[in-house]
PDB file of N, CA and C in Angstrom:
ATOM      1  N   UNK A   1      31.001 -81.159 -66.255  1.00  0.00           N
ATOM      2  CA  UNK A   1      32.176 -80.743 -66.976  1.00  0.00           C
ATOM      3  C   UNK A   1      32.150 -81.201 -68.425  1.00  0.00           C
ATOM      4  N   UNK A   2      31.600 -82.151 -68.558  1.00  0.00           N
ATOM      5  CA  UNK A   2      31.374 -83.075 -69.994  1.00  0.00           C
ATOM      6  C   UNK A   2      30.177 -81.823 -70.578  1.00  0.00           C
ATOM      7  N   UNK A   3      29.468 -81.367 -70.345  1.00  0.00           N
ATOM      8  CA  UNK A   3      28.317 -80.185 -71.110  1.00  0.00           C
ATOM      9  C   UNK A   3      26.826 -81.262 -71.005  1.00  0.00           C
ATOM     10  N   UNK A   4      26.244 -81.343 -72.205  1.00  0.00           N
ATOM     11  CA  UNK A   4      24.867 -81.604 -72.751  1.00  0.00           C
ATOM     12  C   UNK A   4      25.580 -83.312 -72.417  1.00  0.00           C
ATOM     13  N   UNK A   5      24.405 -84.052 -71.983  1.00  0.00           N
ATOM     14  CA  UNK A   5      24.711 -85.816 -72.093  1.00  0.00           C
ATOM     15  C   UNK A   5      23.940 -86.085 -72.784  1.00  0.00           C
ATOM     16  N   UNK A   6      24.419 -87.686 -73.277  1.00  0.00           N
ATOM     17  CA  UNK A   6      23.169 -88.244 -74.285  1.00  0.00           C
ATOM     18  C   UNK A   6      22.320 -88.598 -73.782  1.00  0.00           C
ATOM     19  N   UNK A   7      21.415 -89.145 -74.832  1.00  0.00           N
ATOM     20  CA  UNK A   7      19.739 -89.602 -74.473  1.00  0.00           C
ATOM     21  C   UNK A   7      19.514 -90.792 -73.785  1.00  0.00           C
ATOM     22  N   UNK A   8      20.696 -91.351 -74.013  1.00  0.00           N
ATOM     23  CA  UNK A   8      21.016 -93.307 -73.392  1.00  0.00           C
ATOM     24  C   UNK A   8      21.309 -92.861 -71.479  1.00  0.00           C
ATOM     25  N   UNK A   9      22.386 -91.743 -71.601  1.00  0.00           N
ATOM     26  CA  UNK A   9      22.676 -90.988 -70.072  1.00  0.00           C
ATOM     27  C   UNK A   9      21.701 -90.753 -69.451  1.00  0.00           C
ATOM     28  N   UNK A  10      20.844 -89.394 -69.943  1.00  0.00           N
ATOM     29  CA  UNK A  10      19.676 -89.045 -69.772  1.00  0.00           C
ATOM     30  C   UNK A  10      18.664 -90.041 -68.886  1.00  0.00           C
ATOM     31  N   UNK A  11      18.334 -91.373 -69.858  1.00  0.00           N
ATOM     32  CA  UNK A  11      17.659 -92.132 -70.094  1.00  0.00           C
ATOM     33  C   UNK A  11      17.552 -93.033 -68.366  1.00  0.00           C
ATOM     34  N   UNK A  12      19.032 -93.469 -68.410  1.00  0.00           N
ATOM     35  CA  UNK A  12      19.366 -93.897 -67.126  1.00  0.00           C
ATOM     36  C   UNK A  12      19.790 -93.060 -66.000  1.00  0.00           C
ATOM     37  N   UNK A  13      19.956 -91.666 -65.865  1.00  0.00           N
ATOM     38  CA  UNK A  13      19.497 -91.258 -64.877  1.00  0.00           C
ATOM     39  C   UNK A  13      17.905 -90.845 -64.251  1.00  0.00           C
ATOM     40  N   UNK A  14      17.079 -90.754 -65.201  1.00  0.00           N
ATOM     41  CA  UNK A  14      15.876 -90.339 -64.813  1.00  0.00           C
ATOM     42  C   UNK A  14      15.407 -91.665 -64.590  1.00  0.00           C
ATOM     43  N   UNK A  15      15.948 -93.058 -64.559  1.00  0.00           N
ATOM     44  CA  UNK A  15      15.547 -94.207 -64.198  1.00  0.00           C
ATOM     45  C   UNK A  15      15.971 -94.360 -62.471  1.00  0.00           C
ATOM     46  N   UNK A  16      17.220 -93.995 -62.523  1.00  0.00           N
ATOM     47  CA  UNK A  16      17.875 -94.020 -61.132  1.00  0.00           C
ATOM     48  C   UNK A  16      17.020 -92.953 -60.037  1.00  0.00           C
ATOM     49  N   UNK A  17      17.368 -92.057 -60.674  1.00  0.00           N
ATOM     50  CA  UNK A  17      16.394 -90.887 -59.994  1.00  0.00           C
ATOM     51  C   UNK A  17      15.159 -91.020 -59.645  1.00  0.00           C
ATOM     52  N   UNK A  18      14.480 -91.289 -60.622  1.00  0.00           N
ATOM     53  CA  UNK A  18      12.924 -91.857 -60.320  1.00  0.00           C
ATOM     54  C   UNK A  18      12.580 -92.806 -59.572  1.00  0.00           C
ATOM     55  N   UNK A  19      13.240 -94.006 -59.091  1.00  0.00           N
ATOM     56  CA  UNK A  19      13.466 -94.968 -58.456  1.00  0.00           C
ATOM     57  C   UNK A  19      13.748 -94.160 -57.270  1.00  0.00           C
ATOM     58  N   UNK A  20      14.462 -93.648 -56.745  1.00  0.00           N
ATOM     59  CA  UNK A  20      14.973 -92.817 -55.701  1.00  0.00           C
ATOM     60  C   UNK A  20      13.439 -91.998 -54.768  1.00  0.00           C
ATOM     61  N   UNK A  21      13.156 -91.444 -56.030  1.00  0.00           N
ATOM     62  CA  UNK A  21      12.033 -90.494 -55.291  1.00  0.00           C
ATOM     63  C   UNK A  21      10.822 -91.228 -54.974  1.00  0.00           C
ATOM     64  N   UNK A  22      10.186 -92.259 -55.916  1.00  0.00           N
ATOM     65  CA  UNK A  22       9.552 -93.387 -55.706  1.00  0.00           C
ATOM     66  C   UNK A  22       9.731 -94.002 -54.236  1.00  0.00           C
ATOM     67  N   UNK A  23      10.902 -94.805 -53.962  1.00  0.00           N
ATOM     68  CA  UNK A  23      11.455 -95.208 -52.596  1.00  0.00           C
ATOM     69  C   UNK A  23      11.337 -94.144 -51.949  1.00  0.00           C
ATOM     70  N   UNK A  24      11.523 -92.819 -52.033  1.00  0.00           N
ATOM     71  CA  UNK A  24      10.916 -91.645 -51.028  1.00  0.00           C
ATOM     72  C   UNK A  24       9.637 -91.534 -50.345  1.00  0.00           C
ATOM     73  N   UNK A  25       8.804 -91.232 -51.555  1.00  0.00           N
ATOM     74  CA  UNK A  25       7.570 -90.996 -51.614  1.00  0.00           C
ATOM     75  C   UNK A  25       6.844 -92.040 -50.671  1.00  0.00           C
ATOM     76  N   UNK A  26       7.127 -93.871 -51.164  1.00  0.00           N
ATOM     77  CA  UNK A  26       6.465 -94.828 -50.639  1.00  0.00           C
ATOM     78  C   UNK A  26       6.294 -94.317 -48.986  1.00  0.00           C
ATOM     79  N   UNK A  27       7.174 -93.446 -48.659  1.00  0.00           N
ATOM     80  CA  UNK A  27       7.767 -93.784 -47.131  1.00  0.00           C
ATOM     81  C   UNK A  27       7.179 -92.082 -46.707  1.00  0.00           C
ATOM     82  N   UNK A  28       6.810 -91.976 -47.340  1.00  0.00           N
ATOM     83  CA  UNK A  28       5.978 -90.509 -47.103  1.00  0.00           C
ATOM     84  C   UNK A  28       6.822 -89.119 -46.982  1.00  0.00           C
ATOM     85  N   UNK A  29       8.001 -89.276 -47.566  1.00  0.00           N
ATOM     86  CA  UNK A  29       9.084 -88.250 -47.336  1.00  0.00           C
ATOM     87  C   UNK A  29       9.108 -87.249 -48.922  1.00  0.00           C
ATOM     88  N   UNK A  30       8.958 -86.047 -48.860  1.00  0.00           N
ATOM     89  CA  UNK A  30       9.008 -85.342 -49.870  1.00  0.00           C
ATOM     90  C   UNK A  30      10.444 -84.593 -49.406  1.00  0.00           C
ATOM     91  N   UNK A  31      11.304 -84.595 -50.726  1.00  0.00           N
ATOM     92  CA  UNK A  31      13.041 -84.006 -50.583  1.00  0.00           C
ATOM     93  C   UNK A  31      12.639 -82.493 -50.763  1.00  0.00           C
ATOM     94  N   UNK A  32      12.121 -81.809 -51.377  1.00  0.00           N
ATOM     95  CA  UNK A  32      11.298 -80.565 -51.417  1.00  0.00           C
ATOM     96  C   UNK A  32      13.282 -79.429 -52.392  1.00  0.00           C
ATOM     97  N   UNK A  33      14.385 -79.998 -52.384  1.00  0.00           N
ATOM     98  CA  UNK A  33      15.278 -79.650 -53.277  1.00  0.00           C
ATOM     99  C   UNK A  33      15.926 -80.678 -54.414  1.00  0.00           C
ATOM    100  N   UNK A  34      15.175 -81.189 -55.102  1.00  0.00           N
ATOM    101  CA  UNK A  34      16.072 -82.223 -55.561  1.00  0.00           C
ATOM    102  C   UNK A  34      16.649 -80.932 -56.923  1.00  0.00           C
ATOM    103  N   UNK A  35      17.536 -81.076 -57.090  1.00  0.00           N
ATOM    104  CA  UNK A  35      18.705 -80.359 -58.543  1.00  0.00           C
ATOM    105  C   UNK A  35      19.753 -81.153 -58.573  1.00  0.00           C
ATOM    106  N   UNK A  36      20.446 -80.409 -59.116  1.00  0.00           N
ATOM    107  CA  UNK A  36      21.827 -80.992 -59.830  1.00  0.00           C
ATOM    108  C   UNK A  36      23.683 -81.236 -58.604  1.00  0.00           C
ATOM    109  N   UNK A  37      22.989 -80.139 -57.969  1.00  0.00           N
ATOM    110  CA  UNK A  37      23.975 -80.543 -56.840  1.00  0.00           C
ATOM    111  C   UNK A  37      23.788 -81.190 -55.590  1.00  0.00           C
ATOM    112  N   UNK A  38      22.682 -81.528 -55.720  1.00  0.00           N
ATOM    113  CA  UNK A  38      22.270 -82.479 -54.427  1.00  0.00           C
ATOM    114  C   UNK A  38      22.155 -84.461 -55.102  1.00  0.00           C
ATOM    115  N   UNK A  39      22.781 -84.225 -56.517  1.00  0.00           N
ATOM    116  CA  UNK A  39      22.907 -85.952 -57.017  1.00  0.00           C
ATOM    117  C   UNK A  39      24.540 -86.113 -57.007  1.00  0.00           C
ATOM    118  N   UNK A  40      24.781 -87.381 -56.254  1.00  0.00           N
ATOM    119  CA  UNK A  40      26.339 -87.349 -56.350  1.00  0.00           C
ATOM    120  C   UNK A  40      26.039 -88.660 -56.946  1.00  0.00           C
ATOM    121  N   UNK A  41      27.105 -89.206 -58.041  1.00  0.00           N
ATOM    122  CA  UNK A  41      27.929 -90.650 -58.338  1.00  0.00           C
ATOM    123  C   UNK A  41      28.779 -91.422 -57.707  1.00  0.00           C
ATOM    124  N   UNK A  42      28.507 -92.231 -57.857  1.00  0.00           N
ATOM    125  CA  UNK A  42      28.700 -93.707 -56.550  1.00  0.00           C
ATOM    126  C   UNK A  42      30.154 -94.185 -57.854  1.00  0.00           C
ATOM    127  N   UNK A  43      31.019 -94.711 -56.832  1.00  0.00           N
ATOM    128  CA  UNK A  43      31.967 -95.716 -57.611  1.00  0.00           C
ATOM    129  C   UNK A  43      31.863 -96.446 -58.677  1.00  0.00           C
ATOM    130  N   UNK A  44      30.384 -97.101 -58.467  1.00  0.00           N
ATOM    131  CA  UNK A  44      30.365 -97.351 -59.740  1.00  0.00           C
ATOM    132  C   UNK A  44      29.414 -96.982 -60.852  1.00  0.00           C
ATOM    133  N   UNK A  45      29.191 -96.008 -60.457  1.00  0.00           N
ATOM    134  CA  UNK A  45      28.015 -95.338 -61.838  1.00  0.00           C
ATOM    135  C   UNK A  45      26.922 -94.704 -61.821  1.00  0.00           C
ATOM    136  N   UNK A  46      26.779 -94.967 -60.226  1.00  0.00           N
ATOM    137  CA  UNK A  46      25.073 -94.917 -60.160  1.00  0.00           C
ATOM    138  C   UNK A  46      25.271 -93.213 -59.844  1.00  0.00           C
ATOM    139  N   UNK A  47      23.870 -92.805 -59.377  1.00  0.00           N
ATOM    140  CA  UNK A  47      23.498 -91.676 -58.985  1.00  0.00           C
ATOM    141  C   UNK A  47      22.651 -91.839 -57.660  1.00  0.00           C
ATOM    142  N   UNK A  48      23.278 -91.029 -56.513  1.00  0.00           N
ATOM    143  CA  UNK A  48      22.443 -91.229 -55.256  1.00  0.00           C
ATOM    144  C   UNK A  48      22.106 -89.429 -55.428  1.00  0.00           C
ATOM    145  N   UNK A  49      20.995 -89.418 -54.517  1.00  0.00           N
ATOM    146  CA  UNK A  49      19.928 -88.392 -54.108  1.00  0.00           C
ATOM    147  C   UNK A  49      20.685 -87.891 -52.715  1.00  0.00           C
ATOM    148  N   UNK A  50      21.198 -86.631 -52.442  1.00  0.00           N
ATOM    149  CA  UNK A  50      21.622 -86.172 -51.685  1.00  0.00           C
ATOM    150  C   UNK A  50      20.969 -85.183 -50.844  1.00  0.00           C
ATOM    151  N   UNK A  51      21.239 -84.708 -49.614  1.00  0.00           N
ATOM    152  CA  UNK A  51      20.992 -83.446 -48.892  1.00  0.00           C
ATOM    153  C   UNK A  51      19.638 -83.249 -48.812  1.00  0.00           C
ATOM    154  N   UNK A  52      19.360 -84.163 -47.540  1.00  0.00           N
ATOM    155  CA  UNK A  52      18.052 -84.062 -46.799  1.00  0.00           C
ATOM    156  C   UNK A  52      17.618 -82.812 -45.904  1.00  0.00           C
ATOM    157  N   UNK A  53      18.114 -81.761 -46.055  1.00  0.00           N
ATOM    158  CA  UNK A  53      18.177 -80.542 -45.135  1.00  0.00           C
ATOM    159  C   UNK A  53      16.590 -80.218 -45.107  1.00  0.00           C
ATOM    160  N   UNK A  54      15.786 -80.252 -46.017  1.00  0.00           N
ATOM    161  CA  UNK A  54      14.654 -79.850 -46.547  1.00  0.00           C
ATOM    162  C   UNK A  54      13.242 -80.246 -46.776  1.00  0.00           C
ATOM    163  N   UNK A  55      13.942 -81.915 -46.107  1.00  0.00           N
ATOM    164  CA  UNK A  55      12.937 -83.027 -46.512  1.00  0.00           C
ATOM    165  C   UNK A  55      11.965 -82.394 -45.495  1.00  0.00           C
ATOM    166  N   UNK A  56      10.432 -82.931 -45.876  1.00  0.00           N
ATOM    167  CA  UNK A  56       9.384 -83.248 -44.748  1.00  0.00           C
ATOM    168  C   UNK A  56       8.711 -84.624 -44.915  1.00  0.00           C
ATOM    169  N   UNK A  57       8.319 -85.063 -43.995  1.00  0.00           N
ATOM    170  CA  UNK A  57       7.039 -86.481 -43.743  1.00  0.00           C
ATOM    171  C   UNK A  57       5.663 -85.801 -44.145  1.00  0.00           C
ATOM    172  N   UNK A  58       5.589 -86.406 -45.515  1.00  0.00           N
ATOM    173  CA  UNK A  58       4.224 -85.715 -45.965  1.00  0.00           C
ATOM    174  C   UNK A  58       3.381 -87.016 -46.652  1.00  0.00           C
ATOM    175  N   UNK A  59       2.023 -87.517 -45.731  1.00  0.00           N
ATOM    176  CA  UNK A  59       1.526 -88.313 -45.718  1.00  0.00           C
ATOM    177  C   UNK A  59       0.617 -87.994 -47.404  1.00  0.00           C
ATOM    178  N   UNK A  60       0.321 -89.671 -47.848  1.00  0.00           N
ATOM    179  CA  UNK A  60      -0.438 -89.440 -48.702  1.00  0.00           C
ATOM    180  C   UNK A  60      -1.299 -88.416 -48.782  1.00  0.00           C
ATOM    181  N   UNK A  61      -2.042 -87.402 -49.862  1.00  0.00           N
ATOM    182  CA  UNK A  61      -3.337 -86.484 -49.907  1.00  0.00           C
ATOM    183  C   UNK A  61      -2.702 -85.568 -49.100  1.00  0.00           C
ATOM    184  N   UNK A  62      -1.401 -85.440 -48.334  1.00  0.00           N
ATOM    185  CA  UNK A  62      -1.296 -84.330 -47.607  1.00  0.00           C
ATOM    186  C   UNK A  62      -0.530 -82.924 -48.195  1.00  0.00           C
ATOM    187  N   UNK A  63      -0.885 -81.806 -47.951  1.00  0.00           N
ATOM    188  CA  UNK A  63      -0.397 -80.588 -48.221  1.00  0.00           C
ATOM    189  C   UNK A  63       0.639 -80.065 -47.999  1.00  0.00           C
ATOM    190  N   UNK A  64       1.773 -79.134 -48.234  1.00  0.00           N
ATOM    191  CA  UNK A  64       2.587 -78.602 -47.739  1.00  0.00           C
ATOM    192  C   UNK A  64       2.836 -77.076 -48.022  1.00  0.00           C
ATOM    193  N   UNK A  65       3.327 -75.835 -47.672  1.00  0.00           N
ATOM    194  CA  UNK A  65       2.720 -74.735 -47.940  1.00  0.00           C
ATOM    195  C   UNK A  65       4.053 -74.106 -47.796  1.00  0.00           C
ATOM    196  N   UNK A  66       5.140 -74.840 -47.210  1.00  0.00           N
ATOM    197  CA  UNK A  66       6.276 -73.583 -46.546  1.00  0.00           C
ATOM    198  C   UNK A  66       7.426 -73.609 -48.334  1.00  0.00           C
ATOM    199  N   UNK A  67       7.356 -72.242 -48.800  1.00  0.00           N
ATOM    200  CA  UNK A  67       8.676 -72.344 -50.075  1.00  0.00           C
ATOM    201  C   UNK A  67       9.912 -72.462 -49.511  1.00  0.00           C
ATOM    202  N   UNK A  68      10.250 -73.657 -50.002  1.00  0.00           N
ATOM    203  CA  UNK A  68      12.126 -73.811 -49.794  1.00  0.00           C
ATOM    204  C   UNK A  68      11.971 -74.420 -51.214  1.00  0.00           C
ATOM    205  N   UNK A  69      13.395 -74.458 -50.901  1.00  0.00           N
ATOM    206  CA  UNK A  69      14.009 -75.200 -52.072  1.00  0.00           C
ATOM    207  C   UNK A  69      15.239 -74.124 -53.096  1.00  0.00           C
ATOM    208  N   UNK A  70      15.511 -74.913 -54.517  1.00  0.00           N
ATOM    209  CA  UNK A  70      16.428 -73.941 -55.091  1.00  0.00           C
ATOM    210  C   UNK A  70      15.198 -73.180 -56.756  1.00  0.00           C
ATOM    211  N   UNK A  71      15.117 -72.162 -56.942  1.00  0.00           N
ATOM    212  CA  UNK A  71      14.028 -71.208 -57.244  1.00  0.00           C
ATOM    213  C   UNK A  71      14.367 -71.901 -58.854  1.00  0.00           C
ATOM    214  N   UNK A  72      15.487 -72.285 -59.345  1.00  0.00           N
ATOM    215  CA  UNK A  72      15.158 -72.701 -60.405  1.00  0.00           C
ATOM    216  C   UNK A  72      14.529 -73.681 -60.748  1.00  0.00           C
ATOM    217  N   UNK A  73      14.737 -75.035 -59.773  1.00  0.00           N
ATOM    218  CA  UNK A  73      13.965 -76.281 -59.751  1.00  0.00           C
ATOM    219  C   UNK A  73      12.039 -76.217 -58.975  1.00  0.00           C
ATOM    220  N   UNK A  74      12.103 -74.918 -58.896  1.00  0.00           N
ATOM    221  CA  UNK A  74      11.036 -75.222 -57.847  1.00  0.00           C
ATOM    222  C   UNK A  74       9.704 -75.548 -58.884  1.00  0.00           C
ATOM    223  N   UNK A  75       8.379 -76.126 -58.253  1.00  0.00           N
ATOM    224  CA  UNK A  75       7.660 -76.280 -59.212  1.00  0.00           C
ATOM    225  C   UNK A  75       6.340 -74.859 -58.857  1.00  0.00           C
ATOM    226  N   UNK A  76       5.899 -74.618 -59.603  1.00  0.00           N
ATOM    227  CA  UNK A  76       4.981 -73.317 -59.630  1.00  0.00           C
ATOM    228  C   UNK A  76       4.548 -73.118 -58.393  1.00  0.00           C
ATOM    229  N   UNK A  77       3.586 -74.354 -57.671  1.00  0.00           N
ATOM    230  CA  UNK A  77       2.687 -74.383 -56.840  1.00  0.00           C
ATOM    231  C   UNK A  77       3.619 -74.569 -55.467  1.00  0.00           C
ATOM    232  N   UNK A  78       5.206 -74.689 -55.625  1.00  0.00           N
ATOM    233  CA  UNK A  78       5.848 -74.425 -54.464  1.00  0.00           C
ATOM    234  C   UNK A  78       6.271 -72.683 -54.754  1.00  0.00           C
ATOM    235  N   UNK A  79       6.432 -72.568 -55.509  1.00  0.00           N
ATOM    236  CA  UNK A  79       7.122 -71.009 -55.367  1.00  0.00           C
ATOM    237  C   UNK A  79       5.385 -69.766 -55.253  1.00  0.00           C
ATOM    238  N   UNK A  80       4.496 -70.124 -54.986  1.00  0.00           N
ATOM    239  CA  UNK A  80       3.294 -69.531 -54.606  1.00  0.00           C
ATOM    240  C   UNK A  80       2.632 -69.797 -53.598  1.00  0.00           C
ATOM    241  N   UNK A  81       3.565 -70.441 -52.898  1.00  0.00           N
ATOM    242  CA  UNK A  81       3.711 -70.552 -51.536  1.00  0.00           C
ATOM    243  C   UNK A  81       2.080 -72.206 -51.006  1.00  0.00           C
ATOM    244  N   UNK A  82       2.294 -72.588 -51.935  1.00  0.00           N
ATOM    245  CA  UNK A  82       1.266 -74.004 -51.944  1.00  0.00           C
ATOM    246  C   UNK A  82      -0.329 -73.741 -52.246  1.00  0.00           C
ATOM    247  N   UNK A  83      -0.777 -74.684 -51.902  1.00  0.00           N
ATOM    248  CA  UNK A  83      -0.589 -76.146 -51.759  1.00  0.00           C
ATOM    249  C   UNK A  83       0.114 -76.940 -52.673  1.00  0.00           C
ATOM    250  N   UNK A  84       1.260 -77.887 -51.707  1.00  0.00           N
ATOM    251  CA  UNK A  84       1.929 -78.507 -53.050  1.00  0.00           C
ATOM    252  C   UNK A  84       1.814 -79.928 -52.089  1.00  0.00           C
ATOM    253  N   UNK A  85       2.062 -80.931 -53.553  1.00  0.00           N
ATOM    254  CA  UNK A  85       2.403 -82.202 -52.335  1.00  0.00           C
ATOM    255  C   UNK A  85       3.864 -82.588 -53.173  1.00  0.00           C
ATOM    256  N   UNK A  86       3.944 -84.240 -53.169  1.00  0.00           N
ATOM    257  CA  UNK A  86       4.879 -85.171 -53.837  1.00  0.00           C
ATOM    258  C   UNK A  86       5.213 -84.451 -54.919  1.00  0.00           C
ATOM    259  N   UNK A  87       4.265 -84.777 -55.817  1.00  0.00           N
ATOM    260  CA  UNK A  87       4.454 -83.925 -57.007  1.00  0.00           C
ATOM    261  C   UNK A  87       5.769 -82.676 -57.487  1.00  0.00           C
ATOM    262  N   UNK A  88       5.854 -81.655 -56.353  1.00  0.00           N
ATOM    263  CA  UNK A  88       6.870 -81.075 -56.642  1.00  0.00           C
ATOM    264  C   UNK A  88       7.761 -81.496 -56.773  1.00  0.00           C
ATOM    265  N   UNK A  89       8.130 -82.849 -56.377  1.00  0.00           N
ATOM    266  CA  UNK A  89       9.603 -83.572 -56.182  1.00  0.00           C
ATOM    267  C   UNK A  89      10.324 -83.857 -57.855  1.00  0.00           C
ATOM    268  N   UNK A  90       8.408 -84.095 -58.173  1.00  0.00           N
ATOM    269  CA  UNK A  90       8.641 -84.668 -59.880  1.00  0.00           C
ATOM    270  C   UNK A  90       8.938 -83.614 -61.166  1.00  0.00           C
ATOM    271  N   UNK A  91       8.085 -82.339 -60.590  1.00  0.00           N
ATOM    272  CA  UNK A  91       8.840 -81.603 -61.430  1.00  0.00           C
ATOM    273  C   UNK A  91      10.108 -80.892 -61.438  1.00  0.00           C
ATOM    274  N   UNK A  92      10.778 -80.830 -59.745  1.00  0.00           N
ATOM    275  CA  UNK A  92      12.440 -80.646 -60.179  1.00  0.00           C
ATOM    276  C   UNK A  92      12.958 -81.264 -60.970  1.00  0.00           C
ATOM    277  N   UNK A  93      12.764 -82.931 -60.610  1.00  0.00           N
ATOM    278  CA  UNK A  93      13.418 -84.180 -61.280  1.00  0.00           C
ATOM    279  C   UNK A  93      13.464 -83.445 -62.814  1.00  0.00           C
ATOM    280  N   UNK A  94      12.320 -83.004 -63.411  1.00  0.00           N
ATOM    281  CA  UNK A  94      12.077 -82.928 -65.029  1.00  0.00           C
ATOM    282  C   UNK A  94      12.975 -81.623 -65.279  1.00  0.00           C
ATOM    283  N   UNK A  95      13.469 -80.767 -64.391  1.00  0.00           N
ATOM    284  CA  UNK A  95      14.286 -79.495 -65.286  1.00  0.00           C
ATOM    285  C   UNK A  95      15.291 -79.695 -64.569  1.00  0.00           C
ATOM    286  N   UNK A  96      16.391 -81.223 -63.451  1.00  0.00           N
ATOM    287  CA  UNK A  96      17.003 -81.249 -63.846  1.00  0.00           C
ATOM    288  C   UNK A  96      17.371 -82.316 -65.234  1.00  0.00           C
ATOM    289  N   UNK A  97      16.599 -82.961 -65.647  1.00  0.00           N
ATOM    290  CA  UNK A  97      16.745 -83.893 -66.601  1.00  0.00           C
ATOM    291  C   UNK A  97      16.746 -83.210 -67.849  1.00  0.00           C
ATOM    292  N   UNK A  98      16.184 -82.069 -68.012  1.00  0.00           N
ATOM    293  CA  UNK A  98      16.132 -81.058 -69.028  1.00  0.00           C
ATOM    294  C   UNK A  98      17.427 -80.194 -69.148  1.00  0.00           C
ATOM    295  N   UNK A  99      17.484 -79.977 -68.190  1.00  0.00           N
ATOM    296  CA  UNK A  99      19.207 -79.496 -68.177  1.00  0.00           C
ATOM    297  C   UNK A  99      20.394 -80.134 -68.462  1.00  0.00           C
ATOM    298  N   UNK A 100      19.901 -81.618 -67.757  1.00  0.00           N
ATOM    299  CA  UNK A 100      21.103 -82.470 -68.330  1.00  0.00           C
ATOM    300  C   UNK A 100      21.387 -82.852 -69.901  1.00  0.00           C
ATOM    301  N   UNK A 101      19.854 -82.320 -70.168  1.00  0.00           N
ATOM    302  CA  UNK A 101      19.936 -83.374 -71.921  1.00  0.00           C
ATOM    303  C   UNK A 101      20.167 -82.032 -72.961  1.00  0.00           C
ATOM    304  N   UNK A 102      20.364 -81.047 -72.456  1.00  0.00           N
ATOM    305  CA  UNK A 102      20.273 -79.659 -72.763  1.00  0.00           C
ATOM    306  C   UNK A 102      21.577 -78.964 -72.564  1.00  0.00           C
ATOM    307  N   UNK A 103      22.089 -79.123 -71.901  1.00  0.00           N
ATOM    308  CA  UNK A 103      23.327 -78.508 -71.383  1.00  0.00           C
ATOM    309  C   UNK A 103      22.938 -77.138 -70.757  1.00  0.00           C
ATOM    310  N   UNK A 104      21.920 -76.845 -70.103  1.00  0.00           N
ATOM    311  CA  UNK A 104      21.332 -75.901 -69.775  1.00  0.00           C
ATOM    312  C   UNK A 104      21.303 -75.832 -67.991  1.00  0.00           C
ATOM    313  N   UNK A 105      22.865 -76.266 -67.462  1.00  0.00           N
ATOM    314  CA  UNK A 105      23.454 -76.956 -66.381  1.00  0.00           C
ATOM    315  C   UNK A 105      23.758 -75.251 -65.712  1.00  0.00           C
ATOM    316  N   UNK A 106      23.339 -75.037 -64.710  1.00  0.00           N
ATOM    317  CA  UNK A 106      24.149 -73.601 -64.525  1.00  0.00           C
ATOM    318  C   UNK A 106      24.794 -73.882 -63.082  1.00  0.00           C
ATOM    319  N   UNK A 107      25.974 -73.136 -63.230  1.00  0.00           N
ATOM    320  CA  UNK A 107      27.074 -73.613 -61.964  1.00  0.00           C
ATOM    321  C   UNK A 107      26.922 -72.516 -60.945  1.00  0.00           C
TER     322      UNK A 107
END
């Protein structure tokens, strides 16, 4: 509702976030939708990672091939139907962080 955030905002959500998917990843879980409506704010500030509908257990070096997700966040090699691994997780993260610092937020 606020539009474009600053770079300090920005800054500390892609810290929170990244931390998030990190703690994912360690545990072999790829979220396969991360965007803008699957991050909710906590009482006091933070940002949690929401809506596991999508997740899979995808072991280190391992592949995944099935397209889900939301088509704007998706990363190339998921919307061509794979091989994708972790990785895709990282490039949602980057266009929603691009959106946030952009105001390029679509409802």
């Amino acid at each position: 509702m606020i539009g474009q955030f600053g770079e300090d905002a920005v800054t500390v959500f892609a810290a929170e976030l990244g931390s998030a998917l990190g703690f994912l990843h360690d545990f072999g879980i790829i979220h396969r939708d991360v965007k803008m409506e699957n991050v909710l704010l906590s009482d006091q500030g933070h940002l949690r990672l929401a809506d596991f509908g999508l997740f899979r257990r995808l072991e280190r070096g391992g592949r995944a091939f099935t397209i889900c997700g939301t088509i704007q966040y998706m990363a190339p090699e998921v919307l061509s139907g794979g091989p994708y691994c972790h990785a895709a997780d990282w490039w949602s993260l980057g266009i929603l962080l691009y959106a946030m610092a952009t105001d390029n937020v679509e409802s």
